[in-house]
Structure formats: C-alpha cells, structure tokens
C-alpha atoms as a PDB file:
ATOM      1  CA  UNK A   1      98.493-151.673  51.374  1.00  0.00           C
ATOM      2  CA  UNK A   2      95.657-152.596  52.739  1.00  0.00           C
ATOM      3  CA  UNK A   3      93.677-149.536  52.795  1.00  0.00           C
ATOM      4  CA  UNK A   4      90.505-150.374  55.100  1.00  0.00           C
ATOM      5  CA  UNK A   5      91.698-152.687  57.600  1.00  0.00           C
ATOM      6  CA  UNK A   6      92.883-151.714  60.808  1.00  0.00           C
ATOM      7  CA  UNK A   7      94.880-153.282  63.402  1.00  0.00           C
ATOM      8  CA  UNK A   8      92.356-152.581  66.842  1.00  0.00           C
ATOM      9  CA  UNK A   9      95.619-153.624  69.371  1.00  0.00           C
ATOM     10  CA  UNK A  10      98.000-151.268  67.932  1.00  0.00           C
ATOM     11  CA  UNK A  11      98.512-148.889  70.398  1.00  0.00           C
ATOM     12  CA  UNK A  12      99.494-145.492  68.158  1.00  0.00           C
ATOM     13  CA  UNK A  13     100.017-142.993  70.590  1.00  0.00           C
ATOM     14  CA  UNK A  14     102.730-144.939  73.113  1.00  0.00           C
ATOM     15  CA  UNK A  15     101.611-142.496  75.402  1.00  0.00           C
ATOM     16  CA  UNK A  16     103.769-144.584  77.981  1.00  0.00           C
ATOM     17  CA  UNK A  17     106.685-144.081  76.741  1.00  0.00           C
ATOM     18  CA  UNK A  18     109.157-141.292  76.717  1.00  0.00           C
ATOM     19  CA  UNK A  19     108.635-138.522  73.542  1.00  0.00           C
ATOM     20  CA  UNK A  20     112.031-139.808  72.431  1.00  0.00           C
ATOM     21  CA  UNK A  21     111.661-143.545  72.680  1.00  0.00           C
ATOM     22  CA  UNK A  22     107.967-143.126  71.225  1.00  0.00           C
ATOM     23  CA  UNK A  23     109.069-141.027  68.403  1.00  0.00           C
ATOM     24  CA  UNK A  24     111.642-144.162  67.509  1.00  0.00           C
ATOM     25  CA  UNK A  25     108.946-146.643  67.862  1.00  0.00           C
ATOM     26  CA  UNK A  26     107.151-144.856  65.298  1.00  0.00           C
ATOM     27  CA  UNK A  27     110.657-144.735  62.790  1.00  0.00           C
ATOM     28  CA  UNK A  28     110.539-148.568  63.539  1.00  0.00           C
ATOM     29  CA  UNK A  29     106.926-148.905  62.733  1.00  0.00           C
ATOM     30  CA  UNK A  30     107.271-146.862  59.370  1.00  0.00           C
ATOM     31  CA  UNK A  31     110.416-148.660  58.639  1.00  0.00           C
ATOM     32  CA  UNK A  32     108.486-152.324  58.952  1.00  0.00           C
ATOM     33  CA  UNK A  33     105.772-150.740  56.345  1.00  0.00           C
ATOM     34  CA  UNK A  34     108.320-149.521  53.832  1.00  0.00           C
ATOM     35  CA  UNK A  35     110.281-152.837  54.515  1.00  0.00           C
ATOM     36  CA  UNK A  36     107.265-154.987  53.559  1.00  0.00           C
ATOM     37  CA  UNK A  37     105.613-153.108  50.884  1.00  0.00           C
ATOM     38  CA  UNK A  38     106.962-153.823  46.889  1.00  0.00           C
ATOM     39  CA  UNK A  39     105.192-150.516  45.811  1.00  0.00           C
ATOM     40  CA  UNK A  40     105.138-146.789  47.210  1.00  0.00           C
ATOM     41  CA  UNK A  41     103.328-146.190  50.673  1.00  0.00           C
ATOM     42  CA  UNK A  42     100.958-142.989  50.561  1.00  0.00           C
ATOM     43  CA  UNK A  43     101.179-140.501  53.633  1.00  0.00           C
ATOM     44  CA  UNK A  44      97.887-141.523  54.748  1.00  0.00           C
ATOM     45  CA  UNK A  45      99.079-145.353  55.163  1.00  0.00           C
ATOM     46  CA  UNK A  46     101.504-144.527  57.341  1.00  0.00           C
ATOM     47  CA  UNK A  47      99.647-142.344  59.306  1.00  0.00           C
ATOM     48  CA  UNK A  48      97.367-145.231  60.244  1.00  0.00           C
ATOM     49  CA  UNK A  49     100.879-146.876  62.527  1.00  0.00           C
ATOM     50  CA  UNK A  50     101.569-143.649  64.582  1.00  0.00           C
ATOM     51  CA  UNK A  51      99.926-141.341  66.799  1.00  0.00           C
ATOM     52  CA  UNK A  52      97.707-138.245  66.418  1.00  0.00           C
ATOM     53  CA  UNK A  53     100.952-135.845  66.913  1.00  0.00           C
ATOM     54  CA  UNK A  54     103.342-137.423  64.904  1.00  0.00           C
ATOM     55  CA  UNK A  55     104.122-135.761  61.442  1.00  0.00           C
ATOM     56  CA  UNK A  56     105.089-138.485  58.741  1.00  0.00           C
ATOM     57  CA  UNK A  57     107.057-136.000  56.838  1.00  0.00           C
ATOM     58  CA  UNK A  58     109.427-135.749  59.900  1.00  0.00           C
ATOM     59  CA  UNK A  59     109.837-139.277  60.744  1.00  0.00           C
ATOM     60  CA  UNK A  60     110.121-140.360  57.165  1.00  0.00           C
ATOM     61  CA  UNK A  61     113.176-137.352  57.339  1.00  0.00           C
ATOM     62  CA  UNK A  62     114.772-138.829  60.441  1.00  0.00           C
ATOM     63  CA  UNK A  63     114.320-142.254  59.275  1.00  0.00           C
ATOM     64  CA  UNK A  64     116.443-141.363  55.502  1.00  0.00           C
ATOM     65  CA  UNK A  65     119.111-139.782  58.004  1.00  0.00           C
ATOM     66  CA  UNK A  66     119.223-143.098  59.788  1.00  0.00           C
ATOM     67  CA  UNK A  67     119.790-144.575  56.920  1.00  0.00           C
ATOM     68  CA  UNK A  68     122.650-142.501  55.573  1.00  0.00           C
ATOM     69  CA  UNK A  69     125.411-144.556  54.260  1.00  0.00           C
ATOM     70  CA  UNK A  70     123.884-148.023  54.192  1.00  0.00           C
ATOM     71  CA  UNK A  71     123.156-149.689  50.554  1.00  0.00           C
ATOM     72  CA  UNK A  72     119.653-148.571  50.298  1.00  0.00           C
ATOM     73  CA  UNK A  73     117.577-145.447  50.991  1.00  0.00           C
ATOM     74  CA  UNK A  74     113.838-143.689  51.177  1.00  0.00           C
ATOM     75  CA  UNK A  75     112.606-142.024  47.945  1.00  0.00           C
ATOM     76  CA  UNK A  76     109.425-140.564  47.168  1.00  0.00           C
ATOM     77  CA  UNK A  77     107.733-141.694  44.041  1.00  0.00           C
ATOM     78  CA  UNK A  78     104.217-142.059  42.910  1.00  0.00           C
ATOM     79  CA  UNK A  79     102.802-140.693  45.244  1.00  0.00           C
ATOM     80  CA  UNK A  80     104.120-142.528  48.531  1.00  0.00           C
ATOM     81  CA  UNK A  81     107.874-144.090  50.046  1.00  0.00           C
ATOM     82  CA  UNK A  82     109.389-146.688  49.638  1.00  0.00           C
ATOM     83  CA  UNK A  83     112.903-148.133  49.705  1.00  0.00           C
ATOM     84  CA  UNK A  84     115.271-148.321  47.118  1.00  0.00           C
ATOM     85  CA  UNK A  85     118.916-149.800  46.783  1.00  0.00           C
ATOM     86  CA  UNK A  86     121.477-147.380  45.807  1.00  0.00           C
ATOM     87  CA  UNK A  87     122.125-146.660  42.287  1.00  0.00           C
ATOM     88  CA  UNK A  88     125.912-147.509  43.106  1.00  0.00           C
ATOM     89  CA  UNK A  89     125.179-151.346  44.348  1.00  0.00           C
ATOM     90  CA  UNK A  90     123.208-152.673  41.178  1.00  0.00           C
ATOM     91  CA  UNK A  91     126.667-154.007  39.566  1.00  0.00           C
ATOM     92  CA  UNK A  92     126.670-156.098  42.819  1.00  0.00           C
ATOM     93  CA  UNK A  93     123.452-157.213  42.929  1.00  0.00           C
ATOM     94  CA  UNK A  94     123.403-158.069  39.373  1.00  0.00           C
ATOM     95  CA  UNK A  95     126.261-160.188  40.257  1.00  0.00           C
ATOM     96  CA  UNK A  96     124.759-161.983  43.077  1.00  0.00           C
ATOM     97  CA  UNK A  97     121.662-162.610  41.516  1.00  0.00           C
ATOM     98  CA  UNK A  98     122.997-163.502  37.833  1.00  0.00           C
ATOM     99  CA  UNK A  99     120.239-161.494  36.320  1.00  0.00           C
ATOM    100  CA  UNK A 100     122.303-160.706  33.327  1.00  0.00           C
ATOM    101  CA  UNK A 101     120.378-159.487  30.316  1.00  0.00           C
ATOM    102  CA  UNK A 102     116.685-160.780  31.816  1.00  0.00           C
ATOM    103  CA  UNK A 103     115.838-157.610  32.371  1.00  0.00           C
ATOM    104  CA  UNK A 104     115.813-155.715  28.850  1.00  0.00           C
ATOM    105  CA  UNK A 105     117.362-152.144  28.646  1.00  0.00           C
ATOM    106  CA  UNK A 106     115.361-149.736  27.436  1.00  0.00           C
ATOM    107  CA  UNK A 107     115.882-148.599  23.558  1.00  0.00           C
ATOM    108  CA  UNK A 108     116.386-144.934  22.852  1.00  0.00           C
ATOM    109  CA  UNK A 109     113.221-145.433  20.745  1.00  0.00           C
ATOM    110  CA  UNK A 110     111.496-147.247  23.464  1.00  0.00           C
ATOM    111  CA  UNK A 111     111.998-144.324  25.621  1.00  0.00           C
ATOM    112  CA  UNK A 112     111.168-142.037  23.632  1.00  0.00           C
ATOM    113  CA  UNK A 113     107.582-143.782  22.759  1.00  0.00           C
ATOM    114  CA  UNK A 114     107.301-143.625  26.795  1.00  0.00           C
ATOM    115  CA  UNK A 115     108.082-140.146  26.795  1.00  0.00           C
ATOM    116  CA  UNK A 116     105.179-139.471  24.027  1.00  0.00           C
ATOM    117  CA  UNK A 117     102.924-141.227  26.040  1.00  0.00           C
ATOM    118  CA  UNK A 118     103.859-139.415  29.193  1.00  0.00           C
ATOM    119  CA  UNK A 119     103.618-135.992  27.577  1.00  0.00           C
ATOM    120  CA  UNK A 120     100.463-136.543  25.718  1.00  0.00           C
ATOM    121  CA  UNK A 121      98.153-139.335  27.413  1.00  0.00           C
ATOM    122  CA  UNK A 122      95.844-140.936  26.993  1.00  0.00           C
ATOM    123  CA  UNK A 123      97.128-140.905  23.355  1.00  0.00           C
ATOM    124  CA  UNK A 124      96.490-143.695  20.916  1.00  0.00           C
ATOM    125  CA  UNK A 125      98.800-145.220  18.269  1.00  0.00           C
ATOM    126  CA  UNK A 126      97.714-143.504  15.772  1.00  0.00           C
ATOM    127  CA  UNK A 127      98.605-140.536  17.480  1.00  0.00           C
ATOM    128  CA  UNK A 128     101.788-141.749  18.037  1.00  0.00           C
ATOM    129  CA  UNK A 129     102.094-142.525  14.811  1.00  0.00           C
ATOM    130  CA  UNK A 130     101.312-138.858  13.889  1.00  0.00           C
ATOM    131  CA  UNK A 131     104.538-138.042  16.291  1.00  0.00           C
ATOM    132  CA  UNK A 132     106.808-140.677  15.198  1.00  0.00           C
ATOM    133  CA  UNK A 133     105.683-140.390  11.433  1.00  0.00           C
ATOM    134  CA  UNK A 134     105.565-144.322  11.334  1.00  0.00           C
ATOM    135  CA  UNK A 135     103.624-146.908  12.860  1.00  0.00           C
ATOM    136  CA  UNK A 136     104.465-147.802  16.329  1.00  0.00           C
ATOM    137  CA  UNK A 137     104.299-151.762  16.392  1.00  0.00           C
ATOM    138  CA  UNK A 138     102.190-154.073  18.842  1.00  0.00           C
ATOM    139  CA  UNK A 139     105.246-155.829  19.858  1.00  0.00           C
ATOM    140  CA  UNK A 140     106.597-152.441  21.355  1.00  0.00           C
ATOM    141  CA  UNK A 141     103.684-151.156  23.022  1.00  0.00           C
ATOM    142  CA  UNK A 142     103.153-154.884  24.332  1.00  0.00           C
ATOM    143  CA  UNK A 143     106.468-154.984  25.684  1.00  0.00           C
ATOM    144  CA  UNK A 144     106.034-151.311  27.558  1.00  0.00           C
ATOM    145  CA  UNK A 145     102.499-153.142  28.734  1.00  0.00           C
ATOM    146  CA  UNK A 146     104.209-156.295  30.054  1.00  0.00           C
ATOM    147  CA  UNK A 147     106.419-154.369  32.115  1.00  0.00           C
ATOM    148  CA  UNK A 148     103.982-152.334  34.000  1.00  0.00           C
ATOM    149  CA  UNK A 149     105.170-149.332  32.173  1.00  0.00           C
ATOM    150  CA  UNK A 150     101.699-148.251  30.238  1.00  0.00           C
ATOM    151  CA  UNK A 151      98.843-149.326  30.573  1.00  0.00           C
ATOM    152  CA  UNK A 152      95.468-148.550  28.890  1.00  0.00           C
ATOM    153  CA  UNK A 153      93.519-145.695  29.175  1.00  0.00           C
ATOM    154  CA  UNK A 154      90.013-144.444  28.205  1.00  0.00           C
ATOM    155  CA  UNK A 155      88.619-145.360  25.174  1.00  0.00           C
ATOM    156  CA  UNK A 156      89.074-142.318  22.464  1.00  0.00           C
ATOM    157  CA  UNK A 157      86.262-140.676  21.402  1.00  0.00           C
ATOM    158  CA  UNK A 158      87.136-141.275  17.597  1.00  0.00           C
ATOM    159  CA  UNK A 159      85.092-143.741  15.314  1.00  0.00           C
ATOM    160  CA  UNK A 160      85.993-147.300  16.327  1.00  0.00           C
ATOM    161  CA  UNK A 161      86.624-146.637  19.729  1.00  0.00           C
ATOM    162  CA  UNK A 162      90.694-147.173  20.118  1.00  0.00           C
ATOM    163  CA  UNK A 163      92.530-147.914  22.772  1.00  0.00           C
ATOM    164  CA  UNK A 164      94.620-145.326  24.638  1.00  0.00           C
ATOM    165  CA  UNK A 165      97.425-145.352  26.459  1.00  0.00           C
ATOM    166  CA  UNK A 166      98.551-143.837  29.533  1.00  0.00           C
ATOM    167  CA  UNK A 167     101.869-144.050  31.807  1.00  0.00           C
ATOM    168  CA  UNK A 168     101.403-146.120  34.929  1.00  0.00           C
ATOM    169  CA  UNK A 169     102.566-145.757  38.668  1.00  0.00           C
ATOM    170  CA  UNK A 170     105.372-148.330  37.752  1.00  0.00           C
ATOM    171  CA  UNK A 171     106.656-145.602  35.395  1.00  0.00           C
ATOM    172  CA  UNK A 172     107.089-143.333  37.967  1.00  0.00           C
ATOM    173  CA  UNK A 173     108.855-145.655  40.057  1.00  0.00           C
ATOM    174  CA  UNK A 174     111.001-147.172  37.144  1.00  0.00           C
ATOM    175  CA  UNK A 175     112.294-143.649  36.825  1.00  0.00           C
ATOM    176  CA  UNK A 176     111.977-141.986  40.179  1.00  0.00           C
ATOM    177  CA  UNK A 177     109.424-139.645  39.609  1.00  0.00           C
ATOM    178  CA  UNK A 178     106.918-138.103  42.270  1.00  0.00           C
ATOM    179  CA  UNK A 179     104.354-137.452  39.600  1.00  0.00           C
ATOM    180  CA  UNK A 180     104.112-136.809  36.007  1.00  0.00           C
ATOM    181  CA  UNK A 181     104.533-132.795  36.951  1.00  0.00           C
ATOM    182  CA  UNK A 182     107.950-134.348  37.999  1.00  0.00           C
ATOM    183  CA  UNK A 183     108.606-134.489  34.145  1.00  0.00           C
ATOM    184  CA  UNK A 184     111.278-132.571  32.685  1.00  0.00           C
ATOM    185  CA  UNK A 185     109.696-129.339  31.000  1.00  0.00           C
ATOM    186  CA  UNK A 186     108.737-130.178  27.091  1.00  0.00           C
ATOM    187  CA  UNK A 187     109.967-127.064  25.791  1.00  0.00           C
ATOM    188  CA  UNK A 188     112.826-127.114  27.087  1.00  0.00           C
ATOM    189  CA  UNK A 189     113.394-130.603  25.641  1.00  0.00           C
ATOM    190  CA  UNK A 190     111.668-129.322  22.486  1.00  0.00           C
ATOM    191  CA  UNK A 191     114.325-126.687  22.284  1.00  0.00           C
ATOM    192  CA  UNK A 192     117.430-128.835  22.994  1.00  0.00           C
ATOM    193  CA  UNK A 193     116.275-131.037  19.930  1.00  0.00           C
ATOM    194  CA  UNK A 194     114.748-133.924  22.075  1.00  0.00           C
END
C-alpha cells in the first residue's frame, strides 16, 4: 500500500452518521483495502481509512465474524491482514482454474532447507551445507528465490563475501505465519527427531 499518500476528501470520522452505521462504514472501508491488496495490510494502513476512535483490532474482529461461513476469511500474517480462501475450497478452485501441477509442491527436502534458513538466517550455503552435510544446489535455492520464498540477505563477513539468505514476507504468508517468532520451537523439533 501506498504508504505516503493520502486521500484529502475522505471523510474518517463520519461524524454524521450514527455510531452504528459509522462503525460499518469503517468494516466496509477496511474490507475494500483487504479486498484490493495481494499482500498483508499493516495496522497503521488501515488506520489511515477510519476515524481517530476507531480501534482496527475491533473492526478487523467484527469484520472475520461477518465473514463466518463464506469461502474465504481474515488472517494475520507478516505483519498485517489480508484475505485468504479457505483451506477446504482449494480442490475447487484448482478445478476451476485448471492449475494442475503449475504450482510445484514443496519437497520434504525443500522444506526442510526453508526451515534451516528460517531458523538460522542470514545463513549461507555453505552453512547449509554444514547442516545438511552435502551441498545444497543452485537449482534449489533458485527455485525457493523464484517463488518469493528467500531472498538474499547481508553479505557474510567471511573471505569472499557470500551471499546469505534469509526467509521473506512471502514465507510467512505461504505458511500463515505472523512472524518468524510464530515458528514452531527448535527444540522441541530437535527433540522429536525433526
């Protein structure tokens, strides 16, 4: 979103109109945002489209209860909103849209390299190699890249300068996470064997 423009005629406090009509207004005008944004909305974006009193939290709350049984919902990843179709309509949607196998699944081993990197960035390859015990190919980490996934990070310190590696906010969207402290506990993976 656009995060220095504002809109001079939009009237954000409706003080005109009755608390309950204004506080729907507002649902409508957060709604609209969600509806036309492809990546999470912060808090402070969607502050900008309602008034001084209103409290995003709660209208993002009443807005989800609107929403309650329709195909898609509100989540909250990376940072901000933003709607999602239910898990329980993508066989449909796949069938509409005849995606069939362009989207890739995910390897065990690719997921597990995205794991590494979410544990430990910025990390390079050779220190995923030193996790995996074997080299961790271009064509993989290219593949993560092209799909928003990673991305690269600071340059390590090391002689040569290598690249790093770092999750990006598509990862936390592609798996529903807030933030990476949204990340299931490592010992508690270490100890189950993971």
């Amino acid at each position: 979103m656009a995060k220095d423009r504002s809109e001079p005629d939009l009237d954000r406090e409706l003080a005109d109109l009755p608390p309950d009509l204004r506080w729907r207004d507002w649902m409508r005008r957060i709604e609209a945002v969600l509806f036309a944004s492809a990546a999470p909305v912060a808090r402070e974006d969607l502050a900008r489209v309602v008034g001084q009193g209103a409290s995003v939290d709660l209208l993002v709350a009443d807005l989800a209860a609107d929403l309650e049984g329709r195909a898609f919902e509100i989540v909250q990843v990376a940072g901000g909103w933003m709607f999602r179709t239910r898990t329980a309509y993508a066989p449909a949607i796949r069938a509409a849209a005849d995606v069939g196998d362009q989207v890739p699944a995910l390897s065990e081993f690719d997921v597990a390299v995205l794991a590494a990197i979410a544990y430990r960035q910025p990390i390079t390859r050779d220190g995923l190699k030193d996790i995996f015990g074997r080299e961790i190919s271009r064509d993989l980490i290219g593949r993560l890249h092209a799909r928003g996934l990673i991305g690269t990070g600071p340059r390590s310190p090391r002689r040569g300068a290598p690249y790093t590696f770092v999750t990006t906010e598509q990862f936390l969207v592609a798996f529903g996470l807030e933030s990476l402290g949204d990340l299931p506990d490592r010992e508690q993976m270490e100890d189950a064997g993971i």
